[in-house]
Protein backbone atom coordinates (compact mmCIF):
# COMPACT_ATOMS: atom_id res chain seq x y z
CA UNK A 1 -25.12 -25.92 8.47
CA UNK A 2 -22.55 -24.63 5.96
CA UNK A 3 -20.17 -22.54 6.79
CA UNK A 4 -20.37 -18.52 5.61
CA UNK A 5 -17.68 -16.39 4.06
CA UNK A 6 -17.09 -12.71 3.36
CA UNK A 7 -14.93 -11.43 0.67
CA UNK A 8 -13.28 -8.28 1.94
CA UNK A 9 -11.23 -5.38 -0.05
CA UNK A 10 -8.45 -4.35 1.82
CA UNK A 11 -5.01 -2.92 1.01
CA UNK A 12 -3.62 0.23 -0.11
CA UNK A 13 -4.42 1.68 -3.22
CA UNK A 14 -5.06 5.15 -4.70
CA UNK A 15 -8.19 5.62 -2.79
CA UNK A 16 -6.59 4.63 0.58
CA UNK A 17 -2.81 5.68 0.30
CA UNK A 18 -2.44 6.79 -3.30
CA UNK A 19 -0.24 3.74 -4.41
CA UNK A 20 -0.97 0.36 -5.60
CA UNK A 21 1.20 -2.37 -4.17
CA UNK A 22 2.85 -4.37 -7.15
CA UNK A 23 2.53 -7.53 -8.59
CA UNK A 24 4.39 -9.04 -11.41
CA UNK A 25 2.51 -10.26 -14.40
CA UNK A 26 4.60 -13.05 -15.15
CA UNK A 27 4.94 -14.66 -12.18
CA UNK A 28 2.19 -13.44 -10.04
CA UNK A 29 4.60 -12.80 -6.95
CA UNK A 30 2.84 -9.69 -5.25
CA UNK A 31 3.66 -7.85 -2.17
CA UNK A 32 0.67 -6.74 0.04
CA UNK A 33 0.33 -3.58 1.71
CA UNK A 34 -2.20 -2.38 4.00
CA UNK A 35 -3.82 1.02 4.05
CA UNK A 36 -2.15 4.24 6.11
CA UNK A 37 -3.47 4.86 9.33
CA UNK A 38 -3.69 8.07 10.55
CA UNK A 39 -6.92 8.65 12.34
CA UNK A 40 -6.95 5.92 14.83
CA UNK A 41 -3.98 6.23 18.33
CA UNK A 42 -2.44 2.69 18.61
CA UNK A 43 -2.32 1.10 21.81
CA UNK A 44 1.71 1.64 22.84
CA UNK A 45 3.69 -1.20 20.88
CA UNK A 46 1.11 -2.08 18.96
CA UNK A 47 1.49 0.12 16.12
CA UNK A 48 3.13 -1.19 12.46
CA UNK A 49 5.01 1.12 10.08
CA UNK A 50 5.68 1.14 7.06
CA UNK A 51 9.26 1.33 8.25
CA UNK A 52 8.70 -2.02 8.95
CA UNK A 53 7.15 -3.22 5.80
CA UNK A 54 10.44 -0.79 3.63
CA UNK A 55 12.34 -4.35 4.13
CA UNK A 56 10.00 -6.15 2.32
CA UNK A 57 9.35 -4.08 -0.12
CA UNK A 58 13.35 -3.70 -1.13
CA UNK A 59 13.44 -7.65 -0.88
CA UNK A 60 10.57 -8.15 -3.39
CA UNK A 61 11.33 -5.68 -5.19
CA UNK A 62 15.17 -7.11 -5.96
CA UNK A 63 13.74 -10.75 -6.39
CA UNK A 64 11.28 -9.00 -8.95
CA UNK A 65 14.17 -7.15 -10.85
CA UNK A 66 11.15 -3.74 -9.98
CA UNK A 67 13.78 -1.02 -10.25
CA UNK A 68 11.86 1.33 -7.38
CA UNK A 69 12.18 3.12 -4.34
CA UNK A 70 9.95 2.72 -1.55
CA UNK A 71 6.85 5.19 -1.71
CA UNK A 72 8.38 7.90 0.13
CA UNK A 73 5.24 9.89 1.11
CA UNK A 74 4.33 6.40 3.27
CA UNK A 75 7.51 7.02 5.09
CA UNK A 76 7.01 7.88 8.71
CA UNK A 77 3.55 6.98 8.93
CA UNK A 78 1.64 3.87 10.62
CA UNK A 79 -0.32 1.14 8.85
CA UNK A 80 -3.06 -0.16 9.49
CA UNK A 81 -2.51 -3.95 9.38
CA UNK A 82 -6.07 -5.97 9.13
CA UNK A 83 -5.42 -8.82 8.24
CA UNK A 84 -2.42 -9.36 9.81
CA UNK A 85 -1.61 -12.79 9.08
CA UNK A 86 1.55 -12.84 11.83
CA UNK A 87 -1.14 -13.15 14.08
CA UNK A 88 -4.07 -14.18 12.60
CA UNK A 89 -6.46 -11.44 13.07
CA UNK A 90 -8.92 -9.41 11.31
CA UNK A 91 -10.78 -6.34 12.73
CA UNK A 92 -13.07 -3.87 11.87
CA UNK A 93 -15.81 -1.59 13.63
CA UNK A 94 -19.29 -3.02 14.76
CA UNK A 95 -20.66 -0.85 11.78
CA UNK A 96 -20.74 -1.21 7.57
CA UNK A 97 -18.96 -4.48 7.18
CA UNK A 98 -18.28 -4.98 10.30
CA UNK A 99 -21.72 -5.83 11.23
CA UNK A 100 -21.29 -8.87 8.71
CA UNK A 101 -18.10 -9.75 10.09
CA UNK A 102 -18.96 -9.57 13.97
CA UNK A 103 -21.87 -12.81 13.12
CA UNK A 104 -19.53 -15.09 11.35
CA UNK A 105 -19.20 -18.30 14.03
CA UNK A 106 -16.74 -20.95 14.22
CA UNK A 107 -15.68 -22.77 10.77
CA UNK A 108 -17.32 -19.54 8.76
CA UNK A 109 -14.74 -17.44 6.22
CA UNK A 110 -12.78 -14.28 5.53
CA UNK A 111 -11.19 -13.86 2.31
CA UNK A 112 -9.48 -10.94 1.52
CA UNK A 113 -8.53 -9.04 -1.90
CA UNK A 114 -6.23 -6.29 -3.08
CA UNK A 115 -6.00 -4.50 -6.09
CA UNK A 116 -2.26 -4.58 -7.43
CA UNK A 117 -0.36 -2.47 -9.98
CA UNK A 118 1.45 -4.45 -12.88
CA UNK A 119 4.98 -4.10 -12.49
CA UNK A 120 5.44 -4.79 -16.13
CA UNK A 121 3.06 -4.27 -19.55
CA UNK A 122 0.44 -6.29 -19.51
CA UNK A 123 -3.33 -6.32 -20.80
CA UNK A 124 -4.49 -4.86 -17.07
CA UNK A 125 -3.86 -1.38 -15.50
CA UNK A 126 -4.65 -3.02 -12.62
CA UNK A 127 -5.09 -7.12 -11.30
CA UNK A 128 -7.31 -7.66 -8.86
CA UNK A 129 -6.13 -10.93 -6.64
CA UNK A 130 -7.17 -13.29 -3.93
CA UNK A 131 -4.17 -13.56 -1.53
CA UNK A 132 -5.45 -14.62 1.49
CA UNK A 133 -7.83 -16.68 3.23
CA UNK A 134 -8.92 -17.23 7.20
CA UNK A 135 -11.12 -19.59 9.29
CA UNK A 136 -12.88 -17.95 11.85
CA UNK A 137 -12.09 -19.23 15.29
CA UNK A 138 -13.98 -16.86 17.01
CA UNK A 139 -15.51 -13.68 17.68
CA UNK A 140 -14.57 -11.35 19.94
CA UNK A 141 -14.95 -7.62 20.99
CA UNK A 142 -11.78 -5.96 21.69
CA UNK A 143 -12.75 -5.52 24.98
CA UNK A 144 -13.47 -8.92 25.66
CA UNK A 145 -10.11 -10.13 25.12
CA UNK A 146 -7.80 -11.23 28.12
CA UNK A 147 -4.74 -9.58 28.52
CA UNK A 148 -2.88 -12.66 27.10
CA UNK A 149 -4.81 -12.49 23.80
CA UNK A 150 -4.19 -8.58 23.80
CA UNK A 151 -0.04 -8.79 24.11
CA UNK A 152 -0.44 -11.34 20.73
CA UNK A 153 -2.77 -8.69 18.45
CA UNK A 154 -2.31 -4.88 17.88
CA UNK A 155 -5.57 -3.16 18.69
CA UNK A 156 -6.27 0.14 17.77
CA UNK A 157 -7.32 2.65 21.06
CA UNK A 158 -10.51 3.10 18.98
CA UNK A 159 -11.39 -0.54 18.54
CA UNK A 160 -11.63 -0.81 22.46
């Protein structure tokens, strides 16, 4: 049987935290954000800023000569990090998309896609990219996971 893949939008953007991460035309170096979080109560520790992603962006931005401040109306507010490729997970709900996602099996495919904003002029407003790519594993429920897989993923109180 060959294996099955699903090509998931994810990231912020203007729909989902008014801001388009950047890219730059010429080189194609991008920095990925994920989408705010607001609605969902992270499990305690499990949560990801974008405090924590500010780094990053100052880094990128300095090795992309972008002359810009961090989005300050992202400042003191979560993120919701799916994928998060430190630990090589991907969730969503058991509904919409999720329903696709929960009967991938072993050897089957998520690859995900942003939209970016050009950090210089170019013939696009906006670049839509491939940036990432996973092999399913397996397929779990949040609540089917041991408390060992559970320290090594941040799950969402609502995911449970």
């Amino acid at each position: 049987m060959h294996p099955k893949g699903l090509l998931m939008r994810v990231g912020i953007d203007k729909t989902f935290g008014q801001y388009n991460a950047p890219i730059n035309p010429e080189t194609n170096d991008y920095l990925y954000m994920p989408i705010p979080e607001d609605r969902h109560k992270f499990k305690n520790g499990m949560q990801t800023s974008y405090e924590d992603i500010a780094p990053h962006f100052k880094r990128w931005s300095v090795a992309n000569h972008f002359d810009a401040d961090f989005p300050s109306h992202l400042h003191q507010r979560n993120c919701h990090l799916d994928p998060d490729f430190s630990c090589l997970t991907y969730g969503d709900q058991g509904t919409g998309r999720g329903n696709r996602v929960k009967q991938l099996v072993k050897g089957d495919f998520l690859a995900f896609f942003a939209s970016f904003r050009p950090i210089r002029p170019c013939n696009h407003t906006l670049i839509y990219a491939l940036f990432g790519i996973m092999v399913v594993d397996r397929v779990v429920k949040v609540s089917d996971l041991s408390n060992t897989d559970l320290s090594s993923t941040r799950i969402h109180e609502s995911q449970k």
